[in-house]
C-alpha atoms as a PDB file:
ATOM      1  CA  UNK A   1      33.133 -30.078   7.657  1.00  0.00           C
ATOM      2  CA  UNK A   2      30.778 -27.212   7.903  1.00  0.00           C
ATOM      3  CA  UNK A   3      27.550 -26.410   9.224  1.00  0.00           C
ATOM      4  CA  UNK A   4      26.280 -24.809   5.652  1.00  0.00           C
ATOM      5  CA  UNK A   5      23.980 -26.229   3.697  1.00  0.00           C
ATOM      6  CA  UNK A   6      25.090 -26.263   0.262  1.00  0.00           C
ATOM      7  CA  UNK A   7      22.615 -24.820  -2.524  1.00  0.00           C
ATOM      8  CA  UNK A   8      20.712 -27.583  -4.483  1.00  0.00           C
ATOM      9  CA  UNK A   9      21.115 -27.104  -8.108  1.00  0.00           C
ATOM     10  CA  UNK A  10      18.882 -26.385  -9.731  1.00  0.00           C
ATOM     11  CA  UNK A  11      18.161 -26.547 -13.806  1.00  0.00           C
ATOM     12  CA  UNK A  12      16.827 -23.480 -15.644  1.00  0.00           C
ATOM     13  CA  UNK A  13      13.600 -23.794 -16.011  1.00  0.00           C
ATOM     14  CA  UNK A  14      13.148 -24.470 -12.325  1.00  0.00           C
ATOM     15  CA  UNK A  15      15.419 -21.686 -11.661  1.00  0.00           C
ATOM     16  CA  UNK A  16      12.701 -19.325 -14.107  1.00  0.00           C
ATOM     17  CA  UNK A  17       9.656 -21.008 -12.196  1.00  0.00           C
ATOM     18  CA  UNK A  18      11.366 -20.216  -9.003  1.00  0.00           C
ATOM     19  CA  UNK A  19      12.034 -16.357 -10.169  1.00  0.00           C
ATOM     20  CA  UNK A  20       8.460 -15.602 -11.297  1.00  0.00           C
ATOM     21  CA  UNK A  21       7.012 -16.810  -7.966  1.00  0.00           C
ATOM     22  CA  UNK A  22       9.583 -15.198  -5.678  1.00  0.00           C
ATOM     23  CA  UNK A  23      10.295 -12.245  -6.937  1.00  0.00           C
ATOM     24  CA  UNK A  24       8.079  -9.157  -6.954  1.00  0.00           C
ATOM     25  CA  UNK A  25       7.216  -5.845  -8.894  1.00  0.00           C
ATOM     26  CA  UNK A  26       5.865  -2.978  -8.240  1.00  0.00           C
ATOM     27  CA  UNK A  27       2.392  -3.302  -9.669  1.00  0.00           C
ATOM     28  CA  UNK A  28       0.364   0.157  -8.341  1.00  0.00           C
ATOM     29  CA  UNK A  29       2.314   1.620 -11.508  1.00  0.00           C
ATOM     30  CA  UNK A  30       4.717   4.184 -10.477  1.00  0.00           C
ATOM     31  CA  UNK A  31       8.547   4.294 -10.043  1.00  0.00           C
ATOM     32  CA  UNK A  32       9.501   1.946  -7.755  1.00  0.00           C
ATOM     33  CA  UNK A  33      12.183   4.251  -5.820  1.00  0.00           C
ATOM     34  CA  UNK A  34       9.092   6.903  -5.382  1.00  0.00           C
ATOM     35  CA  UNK A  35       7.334   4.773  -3.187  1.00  0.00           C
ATOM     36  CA  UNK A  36      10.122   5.705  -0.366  1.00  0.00           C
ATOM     37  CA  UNK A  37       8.842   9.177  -0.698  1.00  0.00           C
ATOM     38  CA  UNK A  38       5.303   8.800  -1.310  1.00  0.00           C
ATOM     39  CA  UNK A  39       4.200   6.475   1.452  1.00  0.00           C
ATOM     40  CA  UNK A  40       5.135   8.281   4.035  1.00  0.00           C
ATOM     41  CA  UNK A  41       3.753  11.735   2.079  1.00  0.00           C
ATOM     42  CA  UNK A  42       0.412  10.173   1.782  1.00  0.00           C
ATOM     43  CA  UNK A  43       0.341   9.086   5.733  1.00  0.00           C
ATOM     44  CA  UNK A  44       1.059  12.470   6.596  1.00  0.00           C
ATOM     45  CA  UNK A  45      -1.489  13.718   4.441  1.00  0.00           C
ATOM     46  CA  UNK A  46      -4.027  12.089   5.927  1.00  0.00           C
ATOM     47  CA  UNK A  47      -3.325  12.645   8.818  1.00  0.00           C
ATOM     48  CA  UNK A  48      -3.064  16.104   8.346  1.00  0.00           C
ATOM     49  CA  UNK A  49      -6.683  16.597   6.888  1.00  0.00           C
ATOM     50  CA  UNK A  50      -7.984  14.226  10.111  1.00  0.00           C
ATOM     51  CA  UNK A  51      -6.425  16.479  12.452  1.00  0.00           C
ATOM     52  CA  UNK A  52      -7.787  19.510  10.108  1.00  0.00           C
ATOM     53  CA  UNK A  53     -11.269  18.689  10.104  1.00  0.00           C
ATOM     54  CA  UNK A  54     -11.197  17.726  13.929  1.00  0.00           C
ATOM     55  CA  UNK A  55      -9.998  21.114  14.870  1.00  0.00           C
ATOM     56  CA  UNK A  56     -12.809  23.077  12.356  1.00  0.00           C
ATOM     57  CA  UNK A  57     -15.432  20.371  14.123  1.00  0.00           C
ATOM     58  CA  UNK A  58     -14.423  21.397  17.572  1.00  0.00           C
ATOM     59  CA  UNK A  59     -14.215  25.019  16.589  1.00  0.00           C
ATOM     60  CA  UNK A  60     -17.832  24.651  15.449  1.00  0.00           C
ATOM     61  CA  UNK A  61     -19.026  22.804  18.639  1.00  0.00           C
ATOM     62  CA  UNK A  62     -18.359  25.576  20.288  1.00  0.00           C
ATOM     63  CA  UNK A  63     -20.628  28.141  17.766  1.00  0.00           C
ATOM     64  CA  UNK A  64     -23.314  25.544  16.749  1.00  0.00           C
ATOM     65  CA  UNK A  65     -25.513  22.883  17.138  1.00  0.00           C
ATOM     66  CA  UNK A  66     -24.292  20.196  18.960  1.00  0.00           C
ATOM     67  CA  UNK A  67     -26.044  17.507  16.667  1.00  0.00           C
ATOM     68  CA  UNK A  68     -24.170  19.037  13.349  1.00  0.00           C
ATOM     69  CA  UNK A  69     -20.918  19.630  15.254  1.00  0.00           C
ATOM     70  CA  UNK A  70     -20.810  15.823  16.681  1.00  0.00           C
ATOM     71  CA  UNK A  71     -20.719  14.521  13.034  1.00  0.00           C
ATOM     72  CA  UNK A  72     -18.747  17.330  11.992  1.00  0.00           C
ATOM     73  CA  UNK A  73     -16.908  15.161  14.514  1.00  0.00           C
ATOM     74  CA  UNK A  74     -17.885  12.046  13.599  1.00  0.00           C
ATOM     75  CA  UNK A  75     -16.776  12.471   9.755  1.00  0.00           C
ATOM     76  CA  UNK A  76     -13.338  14.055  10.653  1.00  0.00           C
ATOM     77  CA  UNK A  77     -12.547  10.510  12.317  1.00  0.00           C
ATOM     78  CA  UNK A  78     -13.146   8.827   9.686  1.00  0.00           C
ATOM     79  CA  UNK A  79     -11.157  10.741   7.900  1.00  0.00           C
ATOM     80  CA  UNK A  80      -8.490  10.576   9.758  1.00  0.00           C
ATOM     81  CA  UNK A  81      -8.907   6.496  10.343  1.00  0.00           C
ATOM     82  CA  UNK A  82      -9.235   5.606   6.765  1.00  0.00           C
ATOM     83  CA  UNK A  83      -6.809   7.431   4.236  1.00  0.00           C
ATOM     84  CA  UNK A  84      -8.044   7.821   0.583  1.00  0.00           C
ATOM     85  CA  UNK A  85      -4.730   5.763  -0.746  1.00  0.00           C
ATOM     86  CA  UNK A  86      -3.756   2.692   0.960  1.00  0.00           C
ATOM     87  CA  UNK A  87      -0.128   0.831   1.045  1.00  0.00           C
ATOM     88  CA  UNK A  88      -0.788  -2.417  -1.731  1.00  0.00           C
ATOM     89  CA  UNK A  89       1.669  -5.247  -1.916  1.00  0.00           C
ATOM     90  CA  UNK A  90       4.043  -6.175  -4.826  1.00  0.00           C
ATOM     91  CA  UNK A  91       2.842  -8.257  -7.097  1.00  0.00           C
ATOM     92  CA  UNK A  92       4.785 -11.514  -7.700  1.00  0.00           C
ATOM     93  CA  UNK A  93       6.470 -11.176 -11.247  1.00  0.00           C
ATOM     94  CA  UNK A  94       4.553 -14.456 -12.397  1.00  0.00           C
ATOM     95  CA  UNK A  95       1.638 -12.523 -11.415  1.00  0.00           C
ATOM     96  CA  UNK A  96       2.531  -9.254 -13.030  1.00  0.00           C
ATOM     97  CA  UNK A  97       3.422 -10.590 -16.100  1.00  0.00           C
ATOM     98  CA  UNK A  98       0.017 -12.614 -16.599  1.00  0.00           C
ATOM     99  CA  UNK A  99      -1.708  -9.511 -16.107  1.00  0.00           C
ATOM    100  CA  UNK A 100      -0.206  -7.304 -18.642  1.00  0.00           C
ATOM    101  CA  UNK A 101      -0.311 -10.261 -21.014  1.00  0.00           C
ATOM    102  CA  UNK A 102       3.566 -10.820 -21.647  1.00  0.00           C
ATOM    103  CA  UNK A 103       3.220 -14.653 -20.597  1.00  0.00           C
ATOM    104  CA  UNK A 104       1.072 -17.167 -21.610  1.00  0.00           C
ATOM    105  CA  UNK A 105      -0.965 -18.606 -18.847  1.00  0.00           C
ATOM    106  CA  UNK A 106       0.220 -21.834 -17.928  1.00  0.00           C
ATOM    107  CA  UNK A 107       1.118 -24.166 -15.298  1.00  0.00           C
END
């Protein structure tokens, strides 16, 4: 009659097997809710101290040597291209749960 597929049933153990592949935690270790908050904090952050150390670099090309200034430069890029903290996936909660040692290893 309809289009729908219906949903295969499934027993519980499947249903648990299915859950600890599927489903993910948080694994970096803080509150999950935070990282709404603190993603976007540490991107500005970063980008802050790039754009900080590009305008001291091209305040010094002006006063000094142009080989010091150019990887005054040089560093303040890479600063700003690679962030100390990077964005990590969730763990699956198989995954997680192996790690901290609250499931034996099998299958």
């Amino acid at each position: 009659m309809s289009d729908q597929k219906t949903r295969e049933q499934r027993s519980p153990p499947q249903a648990k097997q299915l859950s600890l592949e599927k489903d993910c935690r948080n694994a970096y270790g803080e509150n999950s809710k935070s990282s709404r908050k603190n993603i976007p904090l540490f991107k500005a952050l970063s980008n802050r101290r790039g754009r900080h150390g590009a305008k001291v670099a091209i305040k010094d090309l002006i006063d000094d040597d142009s080989l010091v200034a150019e990887r005054r430069l040089l560093i303040a890029d890479q600063k700003a291209l690679k962030p100390e903290k990077t964005k990590s996936p969730d763990l699956a909660l198989g995954e997680l749960l192996t790690r901290r040692g609250k499931r034996p290893q099998t299958i």
